[in-house]
C-alpha atoms as a PDB file:
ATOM      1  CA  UNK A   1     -65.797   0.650 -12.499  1.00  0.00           C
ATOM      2  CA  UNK A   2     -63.850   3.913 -13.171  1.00  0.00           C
ATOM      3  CA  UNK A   3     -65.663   7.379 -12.543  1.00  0.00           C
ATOM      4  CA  UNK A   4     -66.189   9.170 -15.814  1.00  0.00           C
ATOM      5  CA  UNK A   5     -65.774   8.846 -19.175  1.00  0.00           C
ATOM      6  CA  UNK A   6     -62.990   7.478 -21.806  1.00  0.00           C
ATOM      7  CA  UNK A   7     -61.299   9.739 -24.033  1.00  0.00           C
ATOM      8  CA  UNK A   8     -63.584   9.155 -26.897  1.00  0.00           C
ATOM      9  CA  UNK A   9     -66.380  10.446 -24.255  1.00  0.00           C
ATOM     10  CA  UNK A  10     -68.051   6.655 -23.358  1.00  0.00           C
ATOM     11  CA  UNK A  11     -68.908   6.064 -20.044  1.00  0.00           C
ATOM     12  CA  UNK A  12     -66.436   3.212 -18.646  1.00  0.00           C
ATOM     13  CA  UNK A  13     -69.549   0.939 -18.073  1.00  0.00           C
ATOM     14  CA  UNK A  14     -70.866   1.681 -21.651  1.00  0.00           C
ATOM     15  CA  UNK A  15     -67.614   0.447 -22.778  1.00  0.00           C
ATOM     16  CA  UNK A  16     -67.672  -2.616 -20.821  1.00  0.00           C
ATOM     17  CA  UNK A  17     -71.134  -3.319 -21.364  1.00  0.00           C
ATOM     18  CA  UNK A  18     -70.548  -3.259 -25.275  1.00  0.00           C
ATOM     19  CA  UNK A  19     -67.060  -5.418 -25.001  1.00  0.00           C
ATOM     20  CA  UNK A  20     -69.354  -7.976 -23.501  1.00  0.00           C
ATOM     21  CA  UNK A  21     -67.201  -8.320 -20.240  1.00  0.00           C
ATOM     22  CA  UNK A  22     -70.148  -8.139 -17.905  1.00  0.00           C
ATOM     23  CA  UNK A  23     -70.652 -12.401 -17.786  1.00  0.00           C
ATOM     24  CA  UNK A  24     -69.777 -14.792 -14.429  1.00  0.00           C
ATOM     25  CA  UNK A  25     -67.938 -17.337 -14.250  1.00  0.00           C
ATOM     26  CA  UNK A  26     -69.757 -18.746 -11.657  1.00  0.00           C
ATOM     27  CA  UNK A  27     -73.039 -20.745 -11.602  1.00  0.00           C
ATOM     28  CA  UNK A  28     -75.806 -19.116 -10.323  1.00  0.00           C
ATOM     29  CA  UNK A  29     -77.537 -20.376  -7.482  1.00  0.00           C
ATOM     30  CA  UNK A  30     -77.706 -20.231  -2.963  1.00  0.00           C
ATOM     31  CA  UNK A  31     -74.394 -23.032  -2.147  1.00  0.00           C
ATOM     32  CA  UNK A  32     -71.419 -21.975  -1.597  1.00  0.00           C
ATOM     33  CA  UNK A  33     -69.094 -20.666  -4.883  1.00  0.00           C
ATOM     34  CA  UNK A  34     -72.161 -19.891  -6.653  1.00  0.00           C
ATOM     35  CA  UNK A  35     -73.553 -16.366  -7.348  1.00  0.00           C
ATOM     36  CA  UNK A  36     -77.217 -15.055  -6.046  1.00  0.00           C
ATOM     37  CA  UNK A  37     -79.743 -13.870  -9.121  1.00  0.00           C
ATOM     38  CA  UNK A  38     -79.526 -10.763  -7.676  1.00  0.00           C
ATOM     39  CA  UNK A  39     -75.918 -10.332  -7.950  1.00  0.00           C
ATOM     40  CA  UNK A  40     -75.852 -12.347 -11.467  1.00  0.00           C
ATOM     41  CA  UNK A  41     -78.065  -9.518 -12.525  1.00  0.00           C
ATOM     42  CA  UNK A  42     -75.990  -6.777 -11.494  1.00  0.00           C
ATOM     43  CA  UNK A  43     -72.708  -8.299 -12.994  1.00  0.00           C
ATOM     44  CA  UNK A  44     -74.631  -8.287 -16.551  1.00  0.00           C
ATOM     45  CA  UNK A  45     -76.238  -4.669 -15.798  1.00  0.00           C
ATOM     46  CA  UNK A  46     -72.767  -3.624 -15.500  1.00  0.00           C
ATOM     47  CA  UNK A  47     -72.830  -2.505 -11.996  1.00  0.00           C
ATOM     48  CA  UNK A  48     -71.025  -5.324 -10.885  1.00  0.00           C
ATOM     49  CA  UNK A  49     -67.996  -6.113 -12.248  1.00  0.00           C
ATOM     50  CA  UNK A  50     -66.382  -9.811 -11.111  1.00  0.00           C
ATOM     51  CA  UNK A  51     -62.940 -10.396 -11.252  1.00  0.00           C
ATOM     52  CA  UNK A  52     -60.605 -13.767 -10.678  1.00  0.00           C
ATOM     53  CA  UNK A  53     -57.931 -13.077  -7.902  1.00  0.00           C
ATOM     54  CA  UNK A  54     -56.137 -16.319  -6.218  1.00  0.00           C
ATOM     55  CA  UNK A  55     -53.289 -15.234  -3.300  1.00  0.00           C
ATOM     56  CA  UNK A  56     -49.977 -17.206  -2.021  1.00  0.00           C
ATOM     57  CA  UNK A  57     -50.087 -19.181   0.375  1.00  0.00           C
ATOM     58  CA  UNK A  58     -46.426 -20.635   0.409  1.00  0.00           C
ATOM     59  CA  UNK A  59     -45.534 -18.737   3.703  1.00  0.00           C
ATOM     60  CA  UNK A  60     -49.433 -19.523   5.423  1.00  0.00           C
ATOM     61  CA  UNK A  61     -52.348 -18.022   5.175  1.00  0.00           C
ATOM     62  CA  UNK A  62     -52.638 -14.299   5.318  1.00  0.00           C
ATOM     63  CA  UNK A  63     -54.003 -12.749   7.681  1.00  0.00           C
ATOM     64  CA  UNK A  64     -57.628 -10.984   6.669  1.00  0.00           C
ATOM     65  CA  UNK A  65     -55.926  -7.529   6.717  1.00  0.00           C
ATOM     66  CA  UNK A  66     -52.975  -8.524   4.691  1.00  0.00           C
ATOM     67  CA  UNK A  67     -55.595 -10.554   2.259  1.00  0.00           C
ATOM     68  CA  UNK A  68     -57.702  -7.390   1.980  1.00  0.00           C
ATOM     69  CA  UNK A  69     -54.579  -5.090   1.209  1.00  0.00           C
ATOM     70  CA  UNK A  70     -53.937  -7.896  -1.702  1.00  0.00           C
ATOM     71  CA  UNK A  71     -57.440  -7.449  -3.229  1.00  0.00           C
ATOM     72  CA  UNK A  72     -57.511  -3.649  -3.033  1.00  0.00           C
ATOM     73  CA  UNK A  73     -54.425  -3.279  -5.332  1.00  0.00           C
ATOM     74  CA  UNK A  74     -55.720  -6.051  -7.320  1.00  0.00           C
ATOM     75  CA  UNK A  75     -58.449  -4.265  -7.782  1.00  0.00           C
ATOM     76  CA  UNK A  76     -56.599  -0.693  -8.502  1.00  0.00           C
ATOM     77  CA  UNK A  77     -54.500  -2.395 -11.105  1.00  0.00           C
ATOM     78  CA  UNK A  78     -57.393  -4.392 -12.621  1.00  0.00           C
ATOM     79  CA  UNK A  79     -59.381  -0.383 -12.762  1.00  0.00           C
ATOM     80  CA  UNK A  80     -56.062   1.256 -14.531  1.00  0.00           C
ATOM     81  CA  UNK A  81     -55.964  -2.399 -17.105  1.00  0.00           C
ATOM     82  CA  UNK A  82     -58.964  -1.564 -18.057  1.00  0.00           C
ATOM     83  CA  UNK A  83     -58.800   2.242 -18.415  1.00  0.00           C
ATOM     84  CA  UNK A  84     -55.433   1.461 -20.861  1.00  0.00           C
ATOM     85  CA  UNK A  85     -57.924  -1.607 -23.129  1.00  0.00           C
ATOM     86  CA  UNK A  86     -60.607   0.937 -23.009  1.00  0.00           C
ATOM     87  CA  UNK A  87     -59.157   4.657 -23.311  1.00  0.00           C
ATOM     88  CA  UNK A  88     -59.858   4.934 -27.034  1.00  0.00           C
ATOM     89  CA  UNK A  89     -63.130   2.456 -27.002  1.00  0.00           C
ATOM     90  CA  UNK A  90     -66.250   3.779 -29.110  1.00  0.00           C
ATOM     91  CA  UNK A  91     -64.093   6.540 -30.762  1.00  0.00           C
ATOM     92  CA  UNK A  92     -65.057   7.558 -34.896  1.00  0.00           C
ATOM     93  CA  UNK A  93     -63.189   9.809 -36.987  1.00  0.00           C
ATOM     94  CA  UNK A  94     -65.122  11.222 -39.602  1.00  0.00           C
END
């Protein structure tokens, strides 16, 4: 989640907490591809936020460095997406 607030003065998490964003995907649960309560709870608290990223694998698998370089712009470009849906979010003109 971005630092701060939006331009209409929300925090970032407000705004995602009020879009309704903060939901999993995944079942809840200890096996693999499932999410822990604890975690679960945090992703609908808003502290969490979960995100859907799949990587190539035409030329092999990457390596964990290169896979970890993929997932931190991922995740840069997911934080400016949602700073450009959510710049203007809770803002009244009276």
């Amino acid at each position: 989640m971005p630092a701060g607030n939006n331009s209409a003065g929300k925090s970032w998490k407000d705004c995602w907490l009020a879009t309704g964003r903060n939901v999993t995907t995944m079942t809840e649960g200890s096996g693999v591809g499932q999410i822990s309560t604890t975690e679960k709870a945090s992703v609908e608290a808003g502290d969490t936020v979960e995100l859907l990223f799949s990587f190539p694998v035409a030329d092999g698998v990457p390596t964990a460095a290169a896979l970890d370089d993929m997932v931190d712009k991922f995740i840069a470009s997911r934080k400016l997406k949602l700073k450009e849906d959510l710049s203007y979010y809770g803002y009244t003109q009276g």
